[in-house]
Each structure stands twice: as C-alpha cells, then as structure tokens.
PDB file of N, CA and C in Angstrom:
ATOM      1  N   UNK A   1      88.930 -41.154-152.326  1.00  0.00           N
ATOM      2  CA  UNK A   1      87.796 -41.030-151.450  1.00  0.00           C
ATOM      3  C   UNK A   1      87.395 -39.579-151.347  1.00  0.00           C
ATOM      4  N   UNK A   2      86.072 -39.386-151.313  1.00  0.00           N
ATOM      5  CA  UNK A   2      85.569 -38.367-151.321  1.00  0.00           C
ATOM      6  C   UNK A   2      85.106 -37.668-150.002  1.00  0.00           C
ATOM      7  N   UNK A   3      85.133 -36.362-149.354  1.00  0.00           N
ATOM      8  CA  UNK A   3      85.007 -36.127-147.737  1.00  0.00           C
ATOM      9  C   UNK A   3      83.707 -36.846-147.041  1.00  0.00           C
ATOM     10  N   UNK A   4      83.009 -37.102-148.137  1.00  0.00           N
ATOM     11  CA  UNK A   4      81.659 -37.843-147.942  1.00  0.00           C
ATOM     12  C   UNK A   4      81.996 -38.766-147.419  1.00  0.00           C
ATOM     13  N   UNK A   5      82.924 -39.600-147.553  1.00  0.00           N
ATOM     14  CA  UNK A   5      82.965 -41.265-147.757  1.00  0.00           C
ATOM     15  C   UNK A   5      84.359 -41.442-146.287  1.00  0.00           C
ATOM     16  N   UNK A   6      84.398 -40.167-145.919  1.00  0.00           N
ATOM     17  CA  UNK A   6      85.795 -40.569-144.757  1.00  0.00           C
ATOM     18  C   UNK A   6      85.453 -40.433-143.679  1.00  0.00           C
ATOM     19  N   UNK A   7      85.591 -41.849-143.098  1.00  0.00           N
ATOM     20  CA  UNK A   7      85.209 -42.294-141.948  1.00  0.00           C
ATOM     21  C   UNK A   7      85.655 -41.479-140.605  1.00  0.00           C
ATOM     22  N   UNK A   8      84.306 -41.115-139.973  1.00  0.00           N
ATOM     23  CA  UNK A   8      85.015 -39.873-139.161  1.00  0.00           C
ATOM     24  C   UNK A   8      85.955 -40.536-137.722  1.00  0.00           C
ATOM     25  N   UNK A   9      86.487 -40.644-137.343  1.00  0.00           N
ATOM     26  CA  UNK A   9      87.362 -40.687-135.877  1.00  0.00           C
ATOM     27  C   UNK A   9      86.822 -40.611-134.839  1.00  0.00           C
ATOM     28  N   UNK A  10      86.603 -41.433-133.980  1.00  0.00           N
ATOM     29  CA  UNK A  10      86.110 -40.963-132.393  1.00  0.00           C
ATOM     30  C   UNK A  10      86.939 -40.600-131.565  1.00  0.00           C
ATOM     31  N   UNK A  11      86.937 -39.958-130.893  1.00  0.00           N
ATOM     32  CA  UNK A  11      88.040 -39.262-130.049  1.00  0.00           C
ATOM     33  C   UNK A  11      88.641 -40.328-129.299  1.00  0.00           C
ATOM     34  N   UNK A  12      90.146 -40.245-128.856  1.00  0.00           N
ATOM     35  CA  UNK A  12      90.717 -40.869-128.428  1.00  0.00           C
ATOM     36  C   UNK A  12      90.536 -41.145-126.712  1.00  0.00           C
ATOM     37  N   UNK A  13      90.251 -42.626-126.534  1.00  0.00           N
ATOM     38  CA  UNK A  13      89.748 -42.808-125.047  1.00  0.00           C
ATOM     39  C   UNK A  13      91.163 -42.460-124.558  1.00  0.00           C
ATOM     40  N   UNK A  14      90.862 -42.692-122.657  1.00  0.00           N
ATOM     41  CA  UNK A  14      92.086 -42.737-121.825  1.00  0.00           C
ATOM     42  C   UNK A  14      91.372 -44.325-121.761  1.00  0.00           C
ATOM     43  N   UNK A  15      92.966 -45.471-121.227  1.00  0.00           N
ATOM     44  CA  UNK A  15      93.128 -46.420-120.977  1.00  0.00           C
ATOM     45  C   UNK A  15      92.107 -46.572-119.604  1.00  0.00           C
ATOM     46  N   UNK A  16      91.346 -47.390-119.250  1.00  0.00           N
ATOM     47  CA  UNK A  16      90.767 -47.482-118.098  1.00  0.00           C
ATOM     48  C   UNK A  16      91.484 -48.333-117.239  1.00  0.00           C
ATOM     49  N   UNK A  17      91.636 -48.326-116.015  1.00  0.00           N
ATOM     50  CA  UNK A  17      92.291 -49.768-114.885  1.00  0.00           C
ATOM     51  C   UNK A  17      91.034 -50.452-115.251  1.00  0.00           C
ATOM     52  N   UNK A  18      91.231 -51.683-115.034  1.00  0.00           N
ATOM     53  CA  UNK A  18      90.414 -52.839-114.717  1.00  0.00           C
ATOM     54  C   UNK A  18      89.822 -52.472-113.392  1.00  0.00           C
ATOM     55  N   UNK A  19      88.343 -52.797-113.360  1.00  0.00           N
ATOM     56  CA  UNK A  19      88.106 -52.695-111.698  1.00  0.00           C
ATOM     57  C   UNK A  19      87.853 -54.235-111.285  1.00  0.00           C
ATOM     58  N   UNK A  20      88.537 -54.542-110.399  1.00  0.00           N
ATOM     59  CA  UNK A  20      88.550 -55.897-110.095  1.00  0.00           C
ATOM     60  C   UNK A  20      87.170 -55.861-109.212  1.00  0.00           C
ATOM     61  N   UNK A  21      86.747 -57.080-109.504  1.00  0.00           N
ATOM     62  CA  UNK A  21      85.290 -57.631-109.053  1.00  0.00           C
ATOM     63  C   UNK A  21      85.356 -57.562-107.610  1.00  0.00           C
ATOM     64  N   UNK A  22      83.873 -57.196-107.124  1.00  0.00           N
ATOM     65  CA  UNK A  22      83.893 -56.404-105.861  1.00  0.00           C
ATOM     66  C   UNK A  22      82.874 -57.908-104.987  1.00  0.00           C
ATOM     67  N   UNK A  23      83.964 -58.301-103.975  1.00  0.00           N
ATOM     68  CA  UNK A  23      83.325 -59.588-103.380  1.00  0.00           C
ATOM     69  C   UNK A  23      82.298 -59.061-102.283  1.00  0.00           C
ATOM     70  N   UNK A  24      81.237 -59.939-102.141  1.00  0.00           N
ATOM     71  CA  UNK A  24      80.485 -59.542-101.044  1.00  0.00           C
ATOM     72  C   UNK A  24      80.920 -60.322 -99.792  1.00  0.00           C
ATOM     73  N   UNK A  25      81.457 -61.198-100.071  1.00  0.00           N
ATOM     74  CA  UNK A  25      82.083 -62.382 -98.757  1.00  0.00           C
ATOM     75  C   UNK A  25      82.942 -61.852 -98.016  1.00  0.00           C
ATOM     76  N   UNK A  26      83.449 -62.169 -97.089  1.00  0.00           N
ATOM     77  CA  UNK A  26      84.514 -61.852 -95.786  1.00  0.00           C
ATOM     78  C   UNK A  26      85.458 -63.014 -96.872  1.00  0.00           C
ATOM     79  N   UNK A  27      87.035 -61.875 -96.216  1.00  0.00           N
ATOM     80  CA  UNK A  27      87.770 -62.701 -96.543  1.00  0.00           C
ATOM     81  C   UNK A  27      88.985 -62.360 -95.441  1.00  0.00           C
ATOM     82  N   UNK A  28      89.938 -63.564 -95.044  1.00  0.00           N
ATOM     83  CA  UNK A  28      90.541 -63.093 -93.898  1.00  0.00           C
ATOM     84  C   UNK A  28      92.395 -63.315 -94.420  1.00  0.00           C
ATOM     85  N   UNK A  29      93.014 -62.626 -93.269  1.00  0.00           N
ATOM     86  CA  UNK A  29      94.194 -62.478 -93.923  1.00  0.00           C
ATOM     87  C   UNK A  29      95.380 -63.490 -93.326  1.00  0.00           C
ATOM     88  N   UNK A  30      96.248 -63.955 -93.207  1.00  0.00           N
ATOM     89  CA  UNK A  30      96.881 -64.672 -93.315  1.00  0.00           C
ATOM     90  C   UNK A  30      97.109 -64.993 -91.433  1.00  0.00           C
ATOM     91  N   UNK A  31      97.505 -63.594 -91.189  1.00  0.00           N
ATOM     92  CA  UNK A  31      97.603 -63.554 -88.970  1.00  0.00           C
ATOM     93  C   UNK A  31      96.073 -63.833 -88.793  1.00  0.00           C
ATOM     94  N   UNK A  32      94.979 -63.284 -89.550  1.00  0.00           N
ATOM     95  CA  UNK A  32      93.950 -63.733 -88.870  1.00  0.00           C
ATOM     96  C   UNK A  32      93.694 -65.156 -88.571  1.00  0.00           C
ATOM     97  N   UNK A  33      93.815 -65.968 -89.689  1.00  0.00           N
ATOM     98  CA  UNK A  33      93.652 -67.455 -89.917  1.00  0.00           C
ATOM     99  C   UNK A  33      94.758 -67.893 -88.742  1.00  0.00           C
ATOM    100  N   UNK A  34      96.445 -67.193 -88.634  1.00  0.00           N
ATOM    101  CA  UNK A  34      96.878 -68.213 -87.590  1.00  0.00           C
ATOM    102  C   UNK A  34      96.261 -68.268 -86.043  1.00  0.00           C
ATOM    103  N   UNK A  35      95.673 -66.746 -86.017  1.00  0.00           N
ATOM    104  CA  UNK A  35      95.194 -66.246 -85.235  1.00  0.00           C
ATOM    105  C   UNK A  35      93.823 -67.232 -84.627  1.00  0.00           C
ATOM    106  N   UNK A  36      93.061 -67.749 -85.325  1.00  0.00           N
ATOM    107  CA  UNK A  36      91.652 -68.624 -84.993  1.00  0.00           C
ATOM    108  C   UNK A  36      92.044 -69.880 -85.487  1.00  0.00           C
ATOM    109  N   UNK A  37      93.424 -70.686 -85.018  1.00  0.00           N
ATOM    110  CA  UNK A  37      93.814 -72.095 -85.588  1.00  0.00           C
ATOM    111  C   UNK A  37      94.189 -71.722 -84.260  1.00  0.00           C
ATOM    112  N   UNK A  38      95.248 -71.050 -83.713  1.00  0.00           N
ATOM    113  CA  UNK A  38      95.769 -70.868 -82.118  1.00  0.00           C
ATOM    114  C   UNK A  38      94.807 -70.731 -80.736  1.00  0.00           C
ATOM    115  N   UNK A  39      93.191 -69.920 -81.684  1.00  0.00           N
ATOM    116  CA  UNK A  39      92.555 -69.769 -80.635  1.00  0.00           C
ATOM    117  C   UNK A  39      91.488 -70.160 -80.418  1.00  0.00           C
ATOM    118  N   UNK A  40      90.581 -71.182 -81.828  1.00  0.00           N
ATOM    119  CA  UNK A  40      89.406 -72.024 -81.701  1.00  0.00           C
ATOM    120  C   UNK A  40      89.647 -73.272 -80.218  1.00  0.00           C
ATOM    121  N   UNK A  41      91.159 -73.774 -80.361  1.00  0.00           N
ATOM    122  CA  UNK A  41      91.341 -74.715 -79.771  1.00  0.00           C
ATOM    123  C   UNK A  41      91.488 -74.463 -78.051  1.00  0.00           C
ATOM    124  N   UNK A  42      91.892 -72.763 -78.291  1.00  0.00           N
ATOM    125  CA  UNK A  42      91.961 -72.797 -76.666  1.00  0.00           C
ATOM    126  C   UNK A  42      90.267 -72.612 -76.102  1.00  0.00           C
ATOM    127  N   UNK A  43      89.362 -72.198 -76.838  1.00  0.00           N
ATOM    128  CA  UNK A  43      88.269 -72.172 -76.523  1.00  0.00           C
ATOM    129  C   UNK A  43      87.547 -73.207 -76.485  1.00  0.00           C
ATOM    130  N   UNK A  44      87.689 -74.140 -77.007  1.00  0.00           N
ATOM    131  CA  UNK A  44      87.329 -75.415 -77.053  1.00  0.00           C
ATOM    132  C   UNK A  44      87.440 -76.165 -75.668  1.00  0.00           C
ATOM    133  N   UNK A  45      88.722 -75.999 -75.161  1.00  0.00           N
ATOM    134  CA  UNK A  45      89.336 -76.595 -73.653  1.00  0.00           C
ATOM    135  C   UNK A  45      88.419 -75.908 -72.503  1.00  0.00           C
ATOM    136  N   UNK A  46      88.071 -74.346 -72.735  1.00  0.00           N
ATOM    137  CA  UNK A  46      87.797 -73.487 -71.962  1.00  0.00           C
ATOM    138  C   UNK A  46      85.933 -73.787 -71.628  1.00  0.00           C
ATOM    139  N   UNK A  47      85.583 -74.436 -73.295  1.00  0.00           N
ATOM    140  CA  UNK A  47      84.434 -74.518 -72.616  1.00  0.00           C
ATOM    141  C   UNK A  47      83.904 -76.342 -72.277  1.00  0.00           C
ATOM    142  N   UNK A  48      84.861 -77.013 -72.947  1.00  0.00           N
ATOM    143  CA  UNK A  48      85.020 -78.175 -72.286  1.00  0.00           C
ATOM    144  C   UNK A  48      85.156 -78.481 -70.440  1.00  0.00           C
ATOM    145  N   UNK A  49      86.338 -77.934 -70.471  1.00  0.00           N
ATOM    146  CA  UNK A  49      86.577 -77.517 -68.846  1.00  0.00           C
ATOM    147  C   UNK A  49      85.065 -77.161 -67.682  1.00  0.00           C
ATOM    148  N   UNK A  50      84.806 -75.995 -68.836  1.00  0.00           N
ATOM    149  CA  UNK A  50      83.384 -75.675 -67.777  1.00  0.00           C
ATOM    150  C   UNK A  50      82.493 -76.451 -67.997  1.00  0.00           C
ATOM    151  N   UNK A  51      81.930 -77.892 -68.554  1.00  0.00           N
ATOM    152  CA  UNK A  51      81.280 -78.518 -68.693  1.00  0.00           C
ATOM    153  C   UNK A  51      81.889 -79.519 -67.960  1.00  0.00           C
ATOM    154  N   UNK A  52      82.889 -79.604 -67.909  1.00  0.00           N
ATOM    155  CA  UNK A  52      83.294 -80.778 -67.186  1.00  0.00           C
ATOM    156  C   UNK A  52      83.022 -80.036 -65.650  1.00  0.00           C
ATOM    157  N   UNK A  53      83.255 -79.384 -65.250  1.00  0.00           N
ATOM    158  CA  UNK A  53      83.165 -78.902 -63.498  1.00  0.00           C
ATOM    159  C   UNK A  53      81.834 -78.832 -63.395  1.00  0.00           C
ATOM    160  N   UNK A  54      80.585 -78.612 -64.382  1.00  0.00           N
ATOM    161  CA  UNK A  54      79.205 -78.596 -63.860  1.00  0.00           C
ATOM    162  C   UNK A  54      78.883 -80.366 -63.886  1.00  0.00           C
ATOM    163  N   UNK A  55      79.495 -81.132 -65.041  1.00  0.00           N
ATOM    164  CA  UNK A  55      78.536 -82.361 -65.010  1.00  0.00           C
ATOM    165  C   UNK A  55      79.205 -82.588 -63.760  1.00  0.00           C
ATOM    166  N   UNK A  56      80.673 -82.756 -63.142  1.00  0.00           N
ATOM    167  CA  UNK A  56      81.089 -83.536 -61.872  1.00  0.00           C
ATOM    168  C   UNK A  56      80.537 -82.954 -60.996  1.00  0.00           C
ATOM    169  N   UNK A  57      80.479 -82.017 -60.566  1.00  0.00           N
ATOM    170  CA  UNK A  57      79.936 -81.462 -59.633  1.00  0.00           C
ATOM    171  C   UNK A  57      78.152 -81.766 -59.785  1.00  0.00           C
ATOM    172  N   UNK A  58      76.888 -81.867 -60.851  1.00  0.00           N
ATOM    173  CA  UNK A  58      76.045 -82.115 -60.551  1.00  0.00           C
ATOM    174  C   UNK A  58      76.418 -83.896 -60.151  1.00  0.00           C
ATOM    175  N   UNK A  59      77.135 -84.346 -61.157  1.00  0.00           N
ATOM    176  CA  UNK A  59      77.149 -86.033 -60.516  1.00  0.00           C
ATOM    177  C   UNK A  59      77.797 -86.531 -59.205  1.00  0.00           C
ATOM    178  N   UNK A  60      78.814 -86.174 -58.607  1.00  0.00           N
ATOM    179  CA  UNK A  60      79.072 -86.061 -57.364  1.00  0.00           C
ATOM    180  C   UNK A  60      79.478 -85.490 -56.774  1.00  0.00           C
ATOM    181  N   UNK A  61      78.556 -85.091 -54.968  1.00  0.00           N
ATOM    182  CA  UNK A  61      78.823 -83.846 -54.399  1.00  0.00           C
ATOM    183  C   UNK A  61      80.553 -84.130 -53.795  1.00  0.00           C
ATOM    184  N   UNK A  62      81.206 -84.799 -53.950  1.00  0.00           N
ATOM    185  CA  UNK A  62      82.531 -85.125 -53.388  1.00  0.00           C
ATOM    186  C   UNK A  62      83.318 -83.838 -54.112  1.00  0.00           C
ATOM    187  N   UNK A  63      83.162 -84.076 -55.744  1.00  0.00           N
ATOM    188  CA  UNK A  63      84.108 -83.051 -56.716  1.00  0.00           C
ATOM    189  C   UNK A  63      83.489 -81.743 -55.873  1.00  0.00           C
ATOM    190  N   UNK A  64      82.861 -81.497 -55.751  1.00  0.00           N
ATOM    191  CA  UNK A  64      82.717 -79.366 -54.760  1.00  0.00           C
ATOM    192  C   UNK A  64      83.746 -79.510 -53.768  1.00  0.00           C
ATOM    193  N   UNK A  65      83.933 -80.480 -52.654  1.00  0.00           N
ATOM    194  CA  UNK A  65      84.930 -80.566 -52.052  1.00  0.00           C
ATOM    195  C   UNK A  65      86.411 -79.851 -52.798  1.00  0.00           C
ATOM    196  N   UNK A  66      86.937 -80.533 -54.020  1.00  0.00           N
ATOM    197  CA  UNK A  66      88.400 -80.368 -54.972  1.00  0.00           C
ATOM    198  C   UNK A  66      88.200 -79.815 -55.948  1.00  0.00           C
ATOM    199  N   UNK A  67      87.192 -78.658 -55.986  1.00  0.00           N
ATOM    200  CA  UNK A  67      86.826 -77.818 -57.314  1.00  0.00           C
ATOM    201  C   UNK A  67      88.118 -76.919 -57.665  1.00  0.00           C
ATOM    202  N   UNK A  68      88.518 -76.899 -56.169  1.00  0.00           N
ATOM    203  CA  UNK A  68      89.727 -75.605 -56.849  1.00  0.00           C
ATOM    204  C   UNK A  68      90.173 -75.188 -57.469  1.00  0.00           C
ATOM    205  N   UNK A  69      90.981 -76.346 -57.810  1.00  0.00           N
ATOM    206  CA  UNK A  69      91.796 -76.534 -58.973  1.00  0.00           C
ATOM    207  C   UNK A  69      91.613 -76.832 -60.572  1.00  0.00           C
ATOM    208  N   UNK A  70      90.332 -77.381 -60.528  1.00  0.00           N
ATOM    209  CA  UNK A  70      89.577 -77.030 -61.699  1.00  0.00           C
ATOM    210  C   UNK A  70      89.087 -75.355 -62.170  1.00  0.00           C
ATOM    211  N   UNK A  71      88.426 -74.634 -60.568  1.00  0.00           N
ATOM    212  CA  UNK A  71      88.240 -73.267 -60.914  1.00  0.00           C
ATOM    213  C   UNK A  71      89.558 -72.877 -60.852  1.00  0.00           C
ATOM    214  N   UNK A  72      90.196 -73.033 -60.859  1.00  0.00           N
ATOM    215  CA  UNK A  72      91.606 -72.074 -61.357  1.00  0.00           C
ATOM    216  C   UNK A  72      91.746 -72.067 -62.425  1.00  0.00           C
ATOM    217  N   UNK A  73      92.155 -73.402 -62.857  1.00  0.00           N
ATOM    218  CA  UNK A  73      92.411 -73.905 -64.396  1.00  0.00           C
ATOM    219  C   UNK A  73      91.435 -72.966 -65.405  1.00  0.00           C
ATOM    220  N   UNK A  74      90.153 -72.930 -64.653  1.00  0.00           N
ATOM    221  CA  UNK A  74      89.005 -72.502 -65.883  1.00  0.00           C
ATOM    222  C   UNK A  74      89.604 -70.625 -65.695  1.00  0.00           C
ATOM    223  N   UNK A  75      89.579 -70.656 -64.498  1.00  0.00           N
ATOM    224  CA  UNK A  75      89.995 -68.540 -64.777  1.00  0.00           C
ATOM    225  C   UNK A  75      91.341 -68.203 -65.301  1.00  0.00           C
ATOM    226  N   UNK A  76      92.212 -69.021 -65.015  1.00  0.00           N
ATOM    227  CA  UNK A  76      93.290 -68.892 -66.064  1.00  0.00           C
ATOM    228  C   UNK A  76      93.174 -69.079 -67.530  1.00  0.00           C
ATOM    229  N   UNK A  77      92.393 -70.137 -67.874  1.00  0.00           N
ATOM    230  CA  UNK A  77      92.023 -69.998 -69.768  1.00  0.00           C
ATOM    231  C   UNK A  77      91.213 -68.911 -69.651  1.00  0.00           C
ATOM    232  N   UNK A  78      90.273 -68.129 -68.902  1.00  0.00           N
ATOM    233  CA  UNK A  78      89.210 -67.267 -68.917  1.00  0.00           C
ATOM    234  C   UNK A  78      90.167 -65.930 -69.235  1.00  0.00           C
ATOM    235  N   UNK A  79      91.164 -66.039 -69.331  1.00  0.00           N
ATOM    236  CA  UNK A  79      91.828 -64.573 -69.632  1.00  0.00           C
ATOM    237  C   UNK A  79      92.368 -64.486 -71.076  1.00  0.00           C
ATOM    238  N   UNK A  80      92.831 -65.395 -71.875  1.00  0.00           N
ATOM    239  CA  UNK A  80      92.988 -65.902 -73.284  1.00  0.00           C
ATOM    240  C   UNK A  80      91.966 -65.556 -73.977  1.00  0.00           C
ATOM    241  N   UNK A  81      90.565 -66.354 -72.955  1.00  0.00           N
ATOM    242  CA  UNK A  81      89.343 -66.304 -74.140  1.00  0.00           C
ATOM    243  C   UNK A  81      89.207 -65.454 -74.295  1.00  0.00           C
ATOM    244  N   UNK A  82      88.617 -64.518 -72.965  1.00  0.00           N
ATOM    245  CA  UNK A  82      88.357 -63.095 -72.988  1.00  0.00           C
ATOM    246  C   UNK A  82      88.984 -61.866 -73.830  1.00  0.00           C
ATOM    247  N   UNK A  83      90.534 -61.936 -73.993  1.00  0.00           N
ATOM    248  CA  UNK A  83      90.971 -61.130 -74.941  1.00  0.00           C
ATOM    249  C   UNK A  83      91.053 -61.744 -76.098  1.00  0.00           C
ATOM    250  N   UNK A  84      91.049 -62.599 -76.515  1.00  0.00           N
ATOM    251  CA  UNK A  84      90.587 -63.215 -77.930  1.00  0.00           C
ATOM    252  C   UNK A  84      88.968 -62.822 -78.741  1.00  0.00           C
ATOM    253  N   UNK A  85      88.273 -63.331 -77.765  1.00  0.00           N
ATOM    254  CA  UNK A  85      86.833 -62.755 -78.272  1.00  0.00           C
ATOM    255  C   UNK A  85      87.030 -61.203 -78.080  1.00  0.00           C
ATOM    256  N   UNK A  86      87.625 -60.504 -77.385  1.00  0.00           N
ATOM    257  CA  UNK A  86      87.180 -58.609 -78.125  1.00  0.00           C
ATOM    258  C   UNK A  86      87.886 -58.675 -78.962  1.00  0.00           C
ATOM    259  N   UNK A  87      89.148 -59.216 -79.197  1.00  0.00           N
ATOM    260  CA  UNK A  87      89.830 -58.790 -80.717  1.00  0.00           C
ATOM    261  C   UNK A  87      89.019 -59.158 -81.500  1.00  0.00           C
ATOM    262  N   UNK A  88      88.271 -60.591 -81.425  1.00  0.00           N
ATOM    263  CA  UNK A  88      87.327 -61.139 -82.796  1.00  0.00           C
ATOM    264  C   UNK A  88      86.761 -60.039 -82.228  1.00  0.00           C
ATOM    265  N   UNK A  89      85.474 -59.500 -81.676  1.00  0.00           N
ATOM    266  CA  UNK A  89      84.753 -58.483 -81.955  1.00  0.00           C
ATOM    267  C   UNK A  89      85.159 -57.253 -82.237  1.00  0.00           C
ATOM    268  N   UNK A  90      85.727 -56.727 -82.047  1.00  0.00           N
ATOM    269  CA  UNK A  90      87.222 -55.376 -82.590  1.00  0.00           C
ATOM    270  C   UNK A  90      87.086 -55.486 -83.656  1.00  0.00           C
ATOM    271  N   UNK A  91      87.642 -56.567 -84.520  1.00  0.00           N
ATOM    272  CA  UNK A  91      87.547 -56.623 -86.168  1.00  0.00           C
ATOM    273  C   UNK A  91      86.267 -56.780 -86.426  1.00  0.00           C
ATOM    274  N   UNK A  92      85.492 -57.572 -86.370  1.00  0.00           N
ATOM    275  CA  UNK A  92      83.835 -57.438 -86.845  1.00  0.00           C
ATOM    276  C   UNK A  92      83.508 -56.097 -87.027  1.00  0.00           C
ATOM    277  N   UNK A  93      83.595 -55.024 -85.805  1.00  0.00           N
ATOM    278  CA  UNK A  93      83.081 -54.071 -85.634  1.00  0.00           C
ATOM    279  C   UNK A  93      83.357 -53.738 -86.278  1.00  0.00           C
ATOM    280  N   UNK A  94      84.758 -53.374 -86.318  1.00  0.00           N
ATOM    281  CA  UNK A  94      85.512 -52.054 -87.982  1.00  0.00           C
ATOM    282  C   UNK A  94      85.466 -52.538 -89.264  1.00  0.00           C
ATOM    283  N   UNK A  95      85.128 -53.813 -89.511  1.00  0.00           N
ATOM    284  CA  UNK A  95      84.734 -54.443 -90.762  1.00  0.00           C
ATOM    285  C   UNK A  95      83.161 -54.034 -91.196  1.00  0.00           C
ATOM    286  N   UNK A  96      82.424 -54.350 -89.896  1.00  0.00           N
ATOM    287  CA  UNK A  96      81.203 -53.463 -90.587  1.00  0.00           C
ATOM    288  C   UNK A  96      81.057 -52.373 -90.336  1.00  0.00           C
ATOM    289  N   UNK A  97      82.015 -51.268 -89.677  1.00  0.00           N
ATOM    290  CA  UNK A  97      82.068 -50.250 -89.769  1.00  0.00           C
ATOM    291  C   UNK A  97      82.384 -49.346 -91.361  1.00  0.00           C
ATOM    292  N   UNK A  98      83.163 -50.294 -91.436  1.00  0.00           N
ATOM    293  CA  UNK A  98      84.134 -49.970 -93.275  1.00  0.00           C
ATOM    294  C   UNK A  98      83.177 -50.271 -94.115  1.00  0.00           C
ATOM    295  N   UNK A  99      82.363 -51.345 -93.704  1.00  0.00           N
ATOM    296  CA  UNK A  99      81.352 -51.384 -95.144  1.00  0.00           C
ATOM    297  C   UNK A  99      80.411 -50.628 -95.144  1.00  0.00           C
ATOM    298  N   UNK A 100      80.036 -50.120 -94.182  1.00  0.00           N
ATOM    299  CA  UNK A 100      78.801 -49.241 -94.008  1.00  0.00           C
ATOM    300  C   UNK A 100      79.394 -47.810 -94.676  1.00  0.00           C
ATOM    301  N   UNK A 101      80.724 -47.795 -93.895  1.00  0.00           N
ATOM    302  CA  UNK A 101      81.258 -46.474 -94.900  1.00  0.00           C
ATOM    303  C   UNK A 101      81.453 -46.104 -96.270  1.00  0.00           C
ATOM    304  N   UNK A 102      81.712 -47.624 -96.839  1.00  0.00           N
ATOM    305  CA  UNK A 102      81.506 -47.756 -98.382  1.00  0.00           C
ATOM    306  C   UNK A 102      79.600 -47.347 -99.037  1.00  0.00           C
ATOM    307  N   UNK A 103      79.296 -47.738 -98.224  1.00  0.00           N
ATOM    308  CA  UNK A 103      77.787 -47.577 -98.622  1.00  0.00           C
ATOM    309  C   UNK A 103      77.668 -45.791 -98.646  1.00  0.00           C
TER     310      UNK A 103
END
C-alpha cells in the first residue's frame, strides 16, 4: 500500500456513560407509597366523619344535642390529616423546587 491508499485513523474517543432517559413523570419511592396507603384511608374516615355530622345534624336537630363525641372524634383525626397534608405539600414543593432548578 501506498501512503495514498492508508486509511487515516480518527482519534481515539473516551468511552461515554450511557445517559439514562430523562422521565418527565413523578415517580415515588417506596416510604412514600407506604406513606399514602397508611394515609389516603385515614383521610377518607376524616372526611366521611365530617359528612356524616353535617347530614345528621341537618336531618335531625336531636344529633346537635350528642355532637360531642362525634366533634371529638373529627379533631382527633384532624391532627393526622393536618400533618400528613404539609408533608404531601413539603414534597411537592421541593420537587418543584428541584425541577425548576434543573431548568
């Protein structure tokens, strides 16, 4: 072979990482999920509960008489919910805080 005819070389790459595909979806982590299986259901009761003390109470004025104990029941779950929903909002926030920072 003649210098004419020799195939010239491209310089030698570096190995690249793979960049793994960049999701646009929420994805949650394992405490989060036990986290909203433990606490959809207490919210569920919490706002069941308060539907139940407005329909009895609009259907008969007797239940205002023995509400008590229903309003107890409801401010005692009212402290669960309450710190449950800022943690869900806690993470929202710094989740779209983080993506905005990516941007």
């Amino acid at each position: 072979m003649s210098e004419e005819e020799t195939p010239t070389q491209a310089p030698p790459q570096e190995p690249q990482e793979p960049v793994p595909p960049r999701s646009e979806g929420t994805t949650i982590t394992g405490i989060q999920l036990l986290t909203g299986i433990i606490f959809i259901p207490v919210v569920m009761v919490w706002l069941a509960l308060g539907a139940r003390i407005i329909w009895s109470a609009s259907e008969n004025p007797e239940t205002l008489d023995s509400i008590e104990g229903l309003l107890t029941a409801l401010a005692v779950l009212s402290l669960p919910v309450s710190a449950g929903l800022g943690k869900l909002f806690e993470a929202f926030s710094s989740e779209v805080t983080s993506r905005n920072n990516e941007k």
